[in-house]
Protein backbone atom coordinates (compact mmCIF):
# COMPACT_ATOMS: atom_id res chain seq x y z
CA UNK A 1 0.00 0.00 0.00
CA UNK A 2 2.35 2.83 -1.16
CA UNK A 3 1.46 6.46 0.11
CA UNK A 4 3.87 8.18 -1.11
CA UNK A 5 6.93 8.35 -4.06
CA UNK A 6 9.38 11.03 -3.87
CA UNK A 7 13.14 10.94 -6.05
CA UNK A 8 16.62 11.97 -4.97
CA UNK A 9 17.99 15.47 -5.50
CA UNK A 10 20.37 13.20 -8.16
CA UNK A 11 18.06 11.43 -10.10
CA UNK A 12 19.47 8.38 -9.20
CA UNK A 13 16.56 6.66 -6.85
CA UNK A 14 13.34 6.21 -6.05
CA UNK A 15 11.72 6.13 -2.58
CA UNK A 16 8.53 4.41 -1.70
CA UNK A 17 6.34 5.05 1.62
CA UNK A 18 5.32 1.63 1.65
CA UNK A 19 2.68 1.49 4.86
CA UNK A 20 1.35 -1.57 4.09
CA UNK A 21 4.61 -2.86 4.76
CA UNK A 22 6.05 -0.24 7.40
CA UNK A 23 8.64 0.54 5.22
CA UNK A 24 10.84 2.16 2.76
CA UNK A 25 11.36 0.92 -0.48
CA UNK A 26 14.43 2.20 -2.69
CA UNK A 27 14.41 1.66 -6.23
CA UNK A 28 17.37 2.69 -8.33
CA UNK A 29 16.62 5.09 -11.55
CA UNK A 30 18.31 4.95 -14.95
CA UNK A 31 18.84 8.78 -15.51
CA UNK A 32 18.43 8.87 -19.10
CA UNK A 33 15.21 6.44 -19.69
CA UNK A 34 13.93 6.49 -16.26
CA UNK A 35 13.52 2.92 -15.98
CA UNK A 36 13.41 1.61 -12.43
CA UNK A 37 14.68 -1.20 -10.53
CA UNK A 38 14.56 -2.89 -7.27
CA UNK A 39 17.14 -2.27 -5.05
CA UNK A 40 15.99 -2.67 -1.42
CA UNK A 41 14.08 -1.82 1.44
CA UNK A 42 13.97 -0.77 5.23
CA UNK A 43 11.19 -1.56 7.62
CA UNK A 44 10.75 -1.11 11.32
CA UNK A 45 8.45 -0.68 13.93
CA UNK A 46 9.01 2.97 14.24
CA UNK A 47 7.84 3.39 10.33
CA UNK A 48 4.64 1.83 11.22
CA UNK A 49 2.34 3.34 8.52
CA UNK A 50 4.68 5.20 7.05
CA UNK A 51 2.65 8.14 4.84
CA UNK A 52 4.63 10.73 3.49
CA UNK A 53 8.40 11.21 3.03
CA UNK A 54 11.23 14.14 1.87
CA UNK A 55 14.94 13.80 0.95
CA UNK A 56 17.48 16.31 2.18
CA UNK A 57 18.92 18.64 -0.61
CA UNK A 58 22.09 16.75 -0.34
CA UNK A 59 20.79 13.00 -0.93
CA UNK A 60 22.00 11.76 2.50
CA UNK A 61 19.16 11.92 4.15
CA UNK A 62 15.49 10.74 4.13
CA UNK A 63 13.04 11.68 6.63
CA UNK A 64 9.45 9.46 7.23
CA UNK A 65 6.90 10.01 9.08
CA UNK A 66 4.71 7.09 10.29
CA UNK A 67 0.52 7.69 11.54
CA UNK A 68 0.41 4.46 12.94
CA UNK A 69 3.71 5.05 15.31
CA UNK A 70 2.95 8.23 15.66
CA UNK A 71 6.66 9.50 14.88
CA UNK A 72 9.28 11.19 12.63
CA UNK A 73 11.94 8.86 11.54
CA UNK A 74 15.31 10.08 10.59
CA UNK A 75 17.10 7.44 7.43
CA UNK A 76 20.65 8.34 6.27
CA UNK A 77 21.44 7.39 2.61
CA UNK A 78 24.71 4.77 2.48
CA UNK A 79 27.13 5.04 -0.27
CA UNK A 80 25.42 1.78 -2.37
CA UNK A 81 21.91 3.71 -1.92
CA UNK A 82 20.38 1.46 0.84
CA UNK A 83 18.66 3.38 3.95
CA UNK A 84 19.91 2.82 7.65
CA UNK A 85 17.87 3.93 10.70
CA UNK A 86 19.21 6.94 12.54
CA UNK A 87 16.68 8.30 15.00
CA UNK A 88 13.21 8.55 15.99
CA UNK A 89 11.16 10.73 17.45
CA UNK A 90 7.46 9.66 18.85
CA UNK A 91 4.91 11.47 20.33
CA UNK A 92 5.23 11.24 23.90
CA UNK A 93 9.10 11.18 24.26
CA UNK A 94 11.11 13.23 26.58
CA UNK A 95 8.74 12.54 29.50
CA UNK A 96 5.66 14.21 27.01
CA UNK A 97 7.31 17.22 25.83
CA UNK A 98 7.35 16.01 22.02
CA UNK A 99 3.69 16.69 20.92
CA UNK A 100 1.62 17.13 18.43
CA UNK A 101 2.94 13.91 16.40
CA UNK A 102 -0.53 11.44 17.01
CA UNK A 103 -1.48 10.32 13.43
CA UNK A 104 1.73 11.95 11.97
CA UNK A 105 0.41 11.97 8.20
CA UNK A 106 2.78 14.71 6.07
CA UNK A 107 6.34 16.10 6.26
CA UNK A 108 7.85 18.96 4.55
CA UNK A 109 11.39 20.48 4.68
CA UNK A 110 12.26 24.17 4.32
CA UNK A 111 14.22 25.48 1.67
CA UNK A 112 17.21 26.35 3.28
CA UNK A 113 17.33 22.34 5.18
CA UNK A 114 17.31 23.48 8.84
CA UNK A 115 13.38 22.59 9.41
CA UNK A 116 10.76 19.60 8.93
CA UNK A 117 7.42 20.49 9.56
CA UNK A 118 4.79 17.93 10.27
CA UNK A 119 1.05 17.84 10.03
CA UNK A 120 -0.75 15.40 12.41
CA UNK A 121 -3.88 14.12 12.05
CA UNK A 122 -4.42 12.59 15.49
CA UNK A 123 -3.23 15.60 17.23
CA UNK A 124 -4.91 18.15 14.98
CA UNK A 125 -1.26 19.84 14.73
CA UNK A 126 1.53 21.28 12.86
CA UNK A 127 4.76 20.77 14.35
CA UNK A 128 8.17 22.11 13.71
CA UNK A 129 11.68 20.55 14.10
CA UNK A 130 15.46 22.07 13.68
CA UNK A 131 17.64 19.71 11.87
CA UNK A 132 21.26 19.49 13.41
CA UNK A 133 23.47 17.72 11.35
CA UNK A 134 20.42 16.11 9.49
CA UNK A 135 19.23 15.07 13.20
CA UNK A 136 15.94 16.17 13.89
CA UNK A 137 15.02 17.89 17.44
CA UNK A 138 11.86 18.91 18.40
CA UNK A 139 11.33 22.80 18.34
CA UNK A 140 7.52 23.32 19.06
CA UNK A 141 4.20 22.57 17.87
CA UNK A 142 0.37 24.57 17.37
CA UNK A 143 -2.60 22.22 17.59
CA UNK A 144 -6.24 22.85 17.40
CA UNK A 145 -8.74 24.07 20.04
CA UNK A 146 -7.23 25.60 24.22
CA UNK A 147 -6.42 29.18 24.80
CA UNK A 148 -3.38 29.04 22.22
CA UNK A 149 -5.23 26.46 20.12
CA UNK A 150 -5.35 27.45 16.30
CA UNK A 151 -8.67 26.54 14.84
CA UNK A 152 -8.38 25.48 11.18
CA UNK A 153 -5.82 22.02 12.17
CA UNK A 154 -8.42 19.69 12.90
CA UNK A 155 -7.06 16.43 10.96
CA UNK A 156 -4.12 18.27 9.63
CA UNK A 157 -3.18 16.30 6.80
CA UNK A 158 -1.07 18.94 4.33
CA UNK A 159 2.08 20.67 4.61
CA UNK A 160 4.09 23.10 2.29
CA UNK A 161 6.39 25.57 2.54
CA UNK A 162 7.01 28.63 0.48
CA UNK A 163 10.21 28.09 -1.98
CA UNK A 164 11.13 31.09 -0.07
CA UNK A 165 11.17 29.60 3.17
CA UNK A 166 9.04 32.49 4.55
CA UNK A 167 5.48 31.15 5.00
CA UNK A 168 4.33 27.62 5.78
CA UNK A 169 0.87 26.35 5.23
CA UNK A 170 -1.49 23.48 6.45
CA UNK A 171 -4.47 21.80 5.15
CA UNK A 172 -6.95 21.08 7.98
CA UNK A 173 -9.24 18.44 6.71
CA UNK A 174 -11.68 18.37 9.67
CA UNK A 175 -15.41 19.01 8.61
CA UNK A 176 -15.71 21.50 10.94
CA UNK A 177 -12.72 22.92 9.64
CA UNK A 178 -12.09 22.55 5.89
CA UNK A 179 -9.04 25.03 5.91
CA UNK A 180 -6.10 26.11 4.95
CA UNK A 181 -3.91 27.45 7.93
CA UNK A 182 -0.93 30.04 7.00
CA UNK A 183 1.90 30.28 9.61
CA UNK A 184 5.01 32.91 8.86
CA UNK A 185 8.60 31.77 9.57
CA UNK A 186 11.59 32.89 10.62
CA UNK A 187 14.81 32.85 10.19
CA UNK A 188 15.08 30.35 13.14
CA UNK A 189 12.29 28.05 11.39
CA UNK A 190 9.99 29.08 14.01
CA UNK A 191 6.23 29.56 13.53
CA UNK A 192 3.73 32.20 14.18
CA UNK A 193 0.03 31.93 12.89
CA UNK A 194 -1.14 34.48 10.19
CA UNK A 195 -4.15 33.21 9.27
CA UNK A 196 -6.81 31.15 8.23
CA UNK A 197 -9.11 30.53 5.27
CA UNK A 198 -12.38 28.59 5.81
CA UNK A 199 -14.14 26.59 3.53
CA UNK A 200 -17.59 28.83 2.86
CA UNK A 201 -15.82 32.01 4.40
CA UNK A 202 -14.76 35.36 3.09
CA UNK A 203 -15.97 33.82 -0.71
CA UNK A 204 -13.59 31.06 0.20
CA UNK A 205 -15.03 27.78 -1.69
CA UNK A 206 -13.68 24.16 -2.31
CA UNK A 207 -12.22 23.09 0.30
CA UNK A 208 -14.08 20.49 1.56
CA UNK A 209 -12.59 17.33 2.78
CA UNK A 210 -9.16 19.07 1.85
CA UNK A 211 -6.05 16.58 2.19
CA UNK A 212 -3.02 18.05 0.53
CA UNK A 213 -1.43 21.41 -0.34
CA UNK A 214 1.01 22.70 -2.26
CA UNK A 215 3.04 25.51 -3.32
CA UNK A 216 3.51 26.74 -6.95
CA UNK A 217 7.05 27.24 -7.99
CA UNK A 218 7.00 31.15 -7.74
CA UNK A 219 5.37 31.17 -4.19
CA UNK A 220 2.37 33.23 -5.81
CA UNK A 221 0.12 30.49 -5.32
């Protein structure tokens, strides 16, 4: 049950979120005809419906995140193209303090490589890491409803960031939600909330049921 297919900055593979499985599959890609082939796989508890993936601009590293294990997995890319496990984080760890990772169901990476950003369907959330040396640490999370609850991330299931690196946006999928959540960011990678369209809002239609987001090349749209 593949959710997810994403290729290396080189050309040279292809990586599957198999879920089904609770694993990554790596196929390797002939760069002129594009022809794939088989080349292995990683699976683990910790990738336990594994849904989305990105690749570091580099190649070395490949990031999961699993809604079943409720975590961000960290892979680093050997030299013959196979992935070994690095890290982990789960929802829960460091005595609670990592939240906002329940149903982990998309990952994005900024521009400039120093953030992932998460949307969690379980927790209703979008949460924000600082990579250090392509190891991800925790740097804060928003999540839906509470005094600094941010309505519009019930079932986040959509992140994307600006090719700017400036703004970050989530697709809320909830029906009382149907939204699109915009967060600014800074030059730390942290978030702040801008604001929120709402499906049948402001002349804002078509968002119903909305799952995925992205971001046109020249941030416009």
């Amino acid at each position: 049950q593949p959710f997810e297919v994403i290729v290396s900055p080189d050309g040279k593979y292809v990586y599957v979120a198999a879920s089904g499985e609770d694993a990554v599959s790596v196929f390797t890609r002939h760069t002129e005809t594009g022809a794939l082939e088989y080349h292995c796989f990683i699976s683990r508890t910790e990738l336990d419906g594994v849904r989305s993936l990105v690749v570091s601009e580099a190649g070395d590293m490949v990031y999961a995140v699993s809604f079943t294990g409720d975590a961000l997995v960290a892979l680093s890319v050997q030299e013959c193209g196979g992935l070994e496990f690095k890290s982990a984080i789960k929802h829960g760890d460091s005595d609670g303090a990592v939240t906002g990772l329940d149903g982990a169901r998309d990952v994005a990476i900024s521009p400039d490589g120093n953030n992932l950003y998460v949307a969690s369907w379980g927790s209703n959330a979008i949460t924000w890491f600082k990579l250090l040396e392509g190891e991800p640490v925790f740097a804060g999370s928003f999540q839906k409803g509470g005094d600094d609850g941010i309505e519009g991330l019930g079932r986040a299931s959509g992140v994307a960031v600006s090719p700017d690196g400036r703004y970050v946006y989530v697709a809320g999928a909830d029906p009382g939600d149907d939204a699109i959540v915009v967060f600014r960011r800074d030059e730390c990678g942290d978030l702040s909330h801008v604001t929120t369209l709402f499906d049948g809002q402001d002349g804002v239609s078509g968002l119903h049921d909305v799952r995925d987001i992205v971001v046109s090349p020249d941030g416009l749209s």
